[in-house]
N, C-alpha and C. Protein backbone atom coordinates (compact mmCIF):
# COMPACT_ATOMS: atom_id res chain seq x y z
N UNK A 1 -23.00 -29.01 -6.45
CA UNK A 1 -23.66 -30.30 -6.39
C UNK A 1 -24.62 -30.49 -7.56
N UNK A 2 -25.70 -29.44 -7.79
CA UNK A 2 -26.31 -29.30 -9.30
C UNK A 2 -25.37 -29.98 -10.37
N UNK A 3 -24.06 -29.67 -10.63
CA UNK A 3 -22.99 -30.39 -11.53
C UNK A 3 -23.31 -31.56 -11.89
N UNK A 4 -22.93 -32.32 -10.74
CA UNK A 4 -22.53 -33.81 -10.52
C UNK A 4 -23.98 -34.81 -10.33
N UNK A 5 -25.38 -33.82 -10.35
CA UNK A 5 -26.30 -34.72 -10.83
C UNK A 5 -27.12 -34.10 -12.21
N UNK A 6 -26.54 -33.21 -12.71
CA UNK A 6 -26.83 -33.09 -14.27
C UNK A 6 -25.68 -34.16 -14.68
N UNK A 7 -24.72 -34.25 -14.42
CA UNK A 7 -23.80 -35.69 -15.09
C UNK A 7 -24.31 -36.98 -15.01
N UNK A 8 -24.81 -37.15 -13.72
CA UNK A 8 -25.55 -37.91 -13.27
C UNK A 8 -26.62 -38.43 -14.29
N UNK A 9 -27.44 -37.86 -14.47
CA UNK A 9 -28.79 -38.00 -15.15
C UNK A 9 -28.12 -38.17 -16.82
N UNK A 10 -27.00 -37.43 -16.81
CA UNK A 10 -26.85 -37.85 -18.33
C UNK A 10 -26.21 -39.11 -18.98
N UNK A 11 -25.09 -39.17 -17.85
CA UNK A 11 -24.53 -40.98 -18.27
C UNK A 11 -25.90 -41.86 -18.27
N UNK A 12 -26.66 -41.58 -17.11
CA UNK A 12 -27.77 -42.79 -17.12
C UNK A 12 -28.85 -42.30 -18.24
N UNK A 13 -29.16 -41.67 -18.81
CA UNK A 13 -29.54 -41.08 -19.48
C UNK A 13 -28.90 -41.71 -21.27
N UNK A 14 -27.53 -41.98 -21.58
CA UNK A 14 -26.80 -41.93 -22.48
C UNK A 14 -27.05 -43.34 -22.58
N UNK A 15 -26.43 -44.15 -21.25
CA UNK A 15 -26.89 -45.65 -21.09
C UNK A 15 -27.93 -46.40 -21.29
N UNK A 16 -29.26 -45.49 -20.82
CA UNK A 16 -30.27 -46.49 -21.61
C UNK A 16 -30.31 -46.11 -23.30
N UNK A 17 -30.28 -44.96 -23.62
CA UNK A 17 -30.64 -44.73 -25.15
C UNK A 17 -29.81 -45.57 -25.96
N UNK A 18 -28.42 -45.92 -25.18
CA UNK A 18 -28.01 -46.92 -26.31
C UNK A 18 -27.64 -49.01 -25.82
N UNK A 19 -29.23 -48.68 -24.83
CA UNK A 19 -28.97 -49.91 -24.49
C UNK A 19 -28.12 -50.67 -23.54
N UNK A 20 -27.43 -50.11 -22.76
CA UNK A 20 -26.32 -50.67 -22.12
C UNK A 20 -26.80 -51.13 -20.73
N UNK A 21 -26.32 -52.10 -20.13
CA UNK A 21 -26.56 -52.29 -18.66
C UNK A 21 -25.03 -50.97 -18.04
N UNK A 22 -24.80 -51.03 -16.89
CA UNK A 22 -23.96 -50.26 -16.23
C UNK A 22 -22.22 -50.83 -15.99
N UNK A 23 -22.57 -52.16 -16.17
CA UNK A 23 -21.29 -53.07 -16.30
C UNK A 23 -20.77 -52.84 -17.48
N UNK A 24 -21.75 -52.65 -18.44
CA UNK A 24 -21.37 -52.67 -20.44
C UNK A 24 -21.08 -51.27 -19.96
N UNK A 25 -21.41 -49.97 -19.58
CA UNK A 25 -21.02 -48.74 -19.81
C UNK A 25 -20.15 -48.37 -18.91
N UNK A 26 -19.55 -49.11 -17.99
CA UNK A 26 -18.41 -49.39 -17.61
C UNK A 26 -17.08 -49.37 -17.99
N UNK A 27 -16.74 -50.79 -18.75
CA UNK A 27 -15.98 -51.20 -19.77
C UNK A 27 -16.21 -50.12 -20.50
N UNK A 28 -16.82 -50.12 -21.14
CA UNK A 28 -16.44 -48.96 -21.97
C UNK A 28 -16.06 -47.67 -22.40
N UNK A 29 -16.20 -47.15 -20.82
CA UNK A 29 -15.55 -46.14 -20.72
C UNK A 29 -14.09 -46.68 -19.92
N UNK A 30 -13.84 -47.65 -19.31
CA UNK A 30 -12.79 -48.03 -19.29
C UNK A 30 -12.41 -47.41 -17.28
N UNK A 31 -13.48 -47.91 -16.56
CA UNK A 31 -13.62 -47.58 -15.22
C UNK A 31 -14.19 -48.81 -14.74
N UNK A 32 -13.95 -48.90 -13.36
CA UNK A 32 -14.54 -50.08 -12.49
C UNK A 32 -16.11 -49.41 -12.12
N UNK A 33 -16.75 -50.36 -12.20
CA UNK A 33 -18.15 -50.54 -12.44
C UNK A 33 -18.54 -49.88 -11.03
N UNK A 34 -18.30 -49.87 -10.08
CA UNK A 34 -18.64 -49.37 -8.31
C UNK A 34 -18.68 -48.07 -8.41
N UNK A 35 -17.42 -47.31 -8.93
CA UNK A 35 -17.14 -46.30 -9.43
C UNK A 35 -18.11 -45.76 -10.36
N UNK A 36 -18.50 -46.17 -11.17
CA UNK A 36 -19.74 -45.65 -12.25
C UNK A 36 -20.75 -45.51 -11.34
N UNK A 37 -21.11 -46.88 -11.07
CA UNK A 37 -22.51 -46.98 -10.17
C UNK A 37 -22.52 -45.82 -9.33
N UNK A 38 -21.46 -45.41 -8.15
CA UNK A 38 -21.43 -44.02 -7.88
C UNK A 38 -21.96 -42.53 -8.73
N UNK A 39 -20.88 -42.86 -10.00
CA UNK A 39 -21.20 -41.37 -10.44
C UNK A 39 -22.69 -41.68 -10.98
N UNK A 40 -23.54 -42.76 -11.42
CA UNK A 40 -24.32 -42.29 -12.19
C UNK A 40 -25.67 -42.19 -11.15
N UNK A 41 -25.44 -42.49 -9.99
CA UNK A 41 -26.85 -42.45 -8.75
C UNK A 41 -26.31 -40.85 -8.22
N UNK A 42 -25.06 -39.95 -8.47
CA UNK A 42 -25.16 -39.04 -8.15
C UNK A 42 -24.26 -39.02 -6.42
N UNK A 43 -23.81 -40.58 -5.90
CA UNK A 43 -23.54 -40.22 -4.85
C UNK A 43 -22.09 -39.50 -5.06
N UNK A 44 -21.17 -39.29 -5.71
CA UNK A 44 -19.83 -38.73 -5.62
C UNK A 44 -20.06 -37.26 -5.47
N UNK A 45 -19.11 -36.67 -4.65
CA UNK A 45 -19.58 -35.30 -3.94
C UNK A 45 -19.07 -34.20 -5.03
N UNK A 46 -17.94 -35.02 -6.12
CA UNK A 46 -17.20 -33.83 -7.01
C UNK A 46 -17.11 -34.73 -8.15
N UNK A 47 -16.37 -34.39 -8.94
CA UNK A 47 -16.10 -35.61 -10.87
C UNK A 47 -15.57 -34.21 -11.40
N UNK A 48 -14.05 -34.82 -11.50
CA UNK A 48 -12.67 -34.19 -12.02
C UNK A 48 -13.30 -34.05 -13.79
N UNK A 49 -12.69 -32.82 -14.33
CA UNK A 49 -13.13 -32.66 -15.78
C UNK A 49 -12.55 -33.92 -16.50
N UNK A 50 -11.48 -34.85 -15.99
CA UNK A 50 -11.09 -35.75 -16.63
C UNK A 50 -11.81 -36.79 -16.76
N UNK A 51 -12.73 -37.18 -15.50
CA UNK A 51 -13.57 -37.68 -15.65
C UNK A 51 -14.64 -37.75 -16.73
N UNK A 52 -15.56 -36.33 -16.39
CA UNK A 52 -16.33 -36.08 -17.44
C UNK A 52 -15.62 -36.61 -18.96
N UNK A 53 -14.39 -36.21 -19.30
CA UNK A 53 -14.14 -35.93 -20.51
C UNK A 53 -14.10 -37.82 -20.65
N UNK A 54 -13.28 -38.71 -19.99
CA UNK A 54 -13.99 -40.22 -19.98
C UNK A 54 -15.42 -40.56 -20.36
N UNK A 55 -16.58 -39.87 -19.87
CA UNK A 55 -17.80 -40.47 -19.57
C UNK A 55 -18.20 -39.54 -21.09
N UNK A 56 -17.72 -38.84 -21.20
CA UNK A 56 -18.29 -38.13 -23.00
C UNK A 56 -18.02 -39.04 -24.22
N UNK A 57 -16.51 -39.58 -24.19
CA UNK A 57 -16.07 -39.56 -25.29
C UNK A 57 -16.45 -41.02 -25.85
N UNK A 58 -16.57 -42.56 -25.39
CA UNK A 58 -17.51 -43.68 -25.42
C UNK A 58 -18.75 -42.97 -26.74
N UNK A 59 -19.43 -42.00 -26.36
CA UNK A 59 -20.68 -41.64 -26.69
C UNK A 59 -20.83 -40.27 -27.94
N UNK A 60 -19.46 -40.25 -28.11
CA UNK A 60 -19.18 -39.38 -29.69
C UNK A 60 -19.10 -38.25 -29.01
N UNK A 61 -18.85 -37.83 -27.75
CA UNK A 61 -19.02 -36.00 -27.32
C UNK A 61 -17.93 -35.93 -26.72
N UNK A 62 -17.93 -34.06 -27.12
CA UNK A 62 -16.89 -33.75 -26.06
C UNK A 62 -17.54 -33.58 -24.72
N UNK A 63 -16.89 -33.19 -23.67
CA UNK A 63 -17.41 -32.89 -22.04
C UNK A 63 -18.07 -31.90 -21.80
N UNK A 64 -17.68 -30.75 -22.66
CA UNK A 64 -18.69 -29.58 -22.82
C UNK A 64 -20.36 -29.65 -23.59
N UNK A 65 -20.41 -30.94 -23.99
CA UNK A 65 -21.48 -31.55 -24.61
C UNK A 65 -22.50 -32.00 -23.70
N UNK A 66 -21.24 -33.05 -23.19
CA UNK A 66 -21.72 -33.95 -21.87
C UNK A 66 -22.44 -33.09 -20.65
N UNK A 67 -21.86 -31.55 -20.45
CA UNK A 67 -22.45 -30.86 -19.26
C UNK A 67 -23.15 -29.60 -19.61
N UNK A 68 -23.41 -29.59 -21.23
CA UNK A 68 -23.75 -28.30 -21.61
C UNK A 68 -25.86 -28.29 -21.38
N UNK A 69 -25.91 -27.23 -22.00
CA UNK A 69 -27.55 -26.98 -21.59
C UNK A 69 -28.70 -28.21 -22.20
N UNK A 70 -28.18 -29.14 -23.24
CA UNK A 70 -29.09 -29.62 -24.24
C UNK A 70 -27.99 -30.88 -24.35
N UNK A 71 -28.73 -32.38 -24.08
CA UNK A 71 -27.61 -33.57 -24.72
C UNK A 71 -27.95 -33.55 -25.92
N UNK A 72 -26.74 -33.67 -26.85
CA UNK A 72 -27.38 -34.09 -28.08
C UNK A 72 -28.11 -35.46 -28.28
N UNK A 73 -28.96 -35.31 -29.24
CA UNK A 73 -29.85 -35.94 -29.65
C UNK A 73 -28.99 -37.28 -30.73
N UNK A 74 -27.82 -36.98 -31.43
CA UNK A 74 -27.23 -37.57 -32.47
C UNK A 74 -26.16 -38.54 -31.77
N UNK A 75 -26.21 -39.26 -30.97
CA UNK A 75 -25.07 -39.47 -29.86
C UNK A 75 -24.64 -41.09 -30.81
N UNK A 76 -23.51 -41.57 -30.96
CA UNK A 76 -23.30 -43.00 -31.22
C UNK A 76 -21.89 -43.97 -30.80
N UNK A 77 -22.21 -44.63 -30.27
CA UNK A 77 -20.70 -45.19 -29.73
C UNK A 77 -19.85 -45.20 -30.67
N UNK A 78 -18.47 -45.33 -29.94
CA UNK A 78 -17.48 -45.41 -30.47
C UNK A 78 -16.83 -46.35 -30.82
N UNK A 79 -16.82 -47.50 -30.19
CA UNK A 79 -17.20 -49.12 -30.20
C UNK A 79 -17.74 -49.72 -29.41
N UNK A 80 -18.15 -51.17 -29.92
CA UNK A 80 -18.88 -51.83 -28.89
C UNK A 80 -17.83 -52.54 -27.91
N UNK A 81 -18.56 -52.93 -27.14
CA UNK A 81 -18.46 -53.96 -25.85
C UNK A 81 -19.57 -55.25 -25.89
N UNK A 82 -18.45 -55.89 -25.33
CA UNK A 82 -18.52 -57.48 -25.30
C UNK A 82 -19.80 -57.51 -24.23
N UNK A 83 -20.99 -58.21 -24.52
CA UNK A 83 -22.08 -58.14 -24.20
C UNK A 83 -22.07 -58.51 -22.54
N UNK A 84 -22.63 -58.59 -21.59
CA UNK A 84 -22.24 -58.41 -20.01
C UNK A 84 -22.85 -59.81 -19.61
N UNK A 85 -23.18 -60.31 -18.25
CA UNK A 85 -23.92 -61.74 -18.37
C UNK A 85 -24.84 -61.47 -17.48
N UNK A 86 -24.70 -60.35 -16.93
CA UNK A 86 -26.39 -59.67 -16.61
C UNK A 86 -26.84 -59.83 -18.15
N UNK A 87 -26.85 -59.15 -18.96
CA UNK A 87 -27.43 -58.94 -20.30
C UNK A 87 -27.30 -60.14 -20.79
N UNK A 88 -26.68 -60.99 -20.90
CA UNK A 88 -27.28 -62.59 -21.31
C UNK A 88 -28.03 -63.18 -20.83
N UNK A 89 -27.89 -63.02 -19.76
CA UNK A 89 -29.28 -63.95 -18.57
C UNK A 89 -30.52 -63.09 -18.81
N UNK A 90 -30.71 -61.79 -18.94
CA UNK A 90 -31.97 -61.19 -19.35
C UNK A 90 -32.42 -61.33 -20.31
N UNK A 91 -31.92 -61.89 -21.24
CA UNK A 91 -32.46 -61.65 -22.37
C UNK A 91 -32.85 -63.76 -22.91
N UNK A 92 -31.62 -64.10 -22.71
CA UNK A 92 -31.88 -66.05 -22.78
C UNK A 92 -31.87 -66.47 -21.71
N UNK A 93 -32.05 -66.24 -20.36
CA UNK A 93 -32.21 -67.31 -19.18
C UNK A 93 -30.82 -67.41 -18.62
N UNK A 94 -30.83 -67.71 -17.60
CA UNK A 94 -29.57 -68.09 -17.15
C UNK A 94 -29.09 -69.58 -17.70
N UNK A 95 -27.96 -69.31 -18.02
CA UNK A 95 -26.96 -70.47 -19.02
C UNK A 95 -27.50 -71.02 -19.87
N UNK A 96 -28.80 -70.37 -20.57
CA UNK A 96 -29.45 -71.41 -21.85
C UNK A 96 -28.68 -70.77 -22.75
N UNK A 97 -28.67 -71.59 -23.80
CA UNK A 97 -28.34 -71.69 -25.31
C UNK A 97 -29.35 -71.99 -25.99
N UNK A 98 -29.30 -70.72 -27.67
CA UNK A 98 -30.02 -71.30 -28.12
C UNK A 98 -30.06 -73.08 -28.75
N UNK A 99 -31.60 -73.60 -28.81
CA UNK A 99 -31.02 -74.96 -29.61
C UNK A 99 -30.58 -74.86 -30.46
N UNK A 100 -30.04 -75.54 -31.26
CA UNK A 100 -29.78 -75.91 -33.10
C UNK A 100 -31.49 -76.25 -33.58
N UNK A 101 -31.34 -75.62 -34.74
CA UNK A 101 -32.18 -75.74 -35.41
C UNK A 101 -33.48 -75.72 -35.11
C-alpha cells in the first residue's frame, strides 16, 4: 500500500509543478479522468507497472523514476494539452472573452 501512495503523491506532485488541473493530466496521459482522480487521492488498492509506466512517460521519466527514492527535479512534458474549461473559467471567468483592444 506504501507503493500506491508514493505514486500517489507523485502524479499530484508532477501535476502541480507543471501546472495542470487533473482533467489536463488526464488527457495527457491518455486515461479517463475518474480513474486518475482515483490513482492520484491514493484510493486504488494496486497500479499495474503499465500503469505507472503511463503516468511517467507524459513527464520525460521512466517508471523506475516515477517510483524510485528521489523525483527528479528536471521533469518536462512531452506535449501539451489543449487547455481544460475548469482552467478557462479560473483563470477568465466563466464564458468571458477577452475584449478587443
Amino acid at each position: 500500500m506504501a507503493l500506491v501512495a508514493l505514486i500517489a503523491g507523485r502524479i499530484r506532485e508532477l501535476r502541480a509543478r507543471h501546472g495542470l488541473t487533473q482533467e489536463e493530466a488526464a488527457q495527457l496521459i491518455g486515461m479517463d479522468m475518474k480513474f486518475y482522480q482515483l490513482l492520484e487521492s491514493g484510493r486504488k488498492k494496486q497500479v499495474w507497472l503499465e500503469t505507472v509506466e503511463r503516468l511517467a512517460s507524459p513527464y520525460s521519466l521512466a517508471a523506475w523514476q516515477l517510483i524510485g527514492p528521489e523525483l527528479p527535479t528536471d521533469t518536462k512534458l512531452t506535449h501539451t494539452v489543449a487547455e481544460s474549461t475548469i482552467h478557462y473559467r479560473s483563470r477568465k471567468g466563466p464564458y468571458r472573452k477577452k475584449s478587443p483592444g
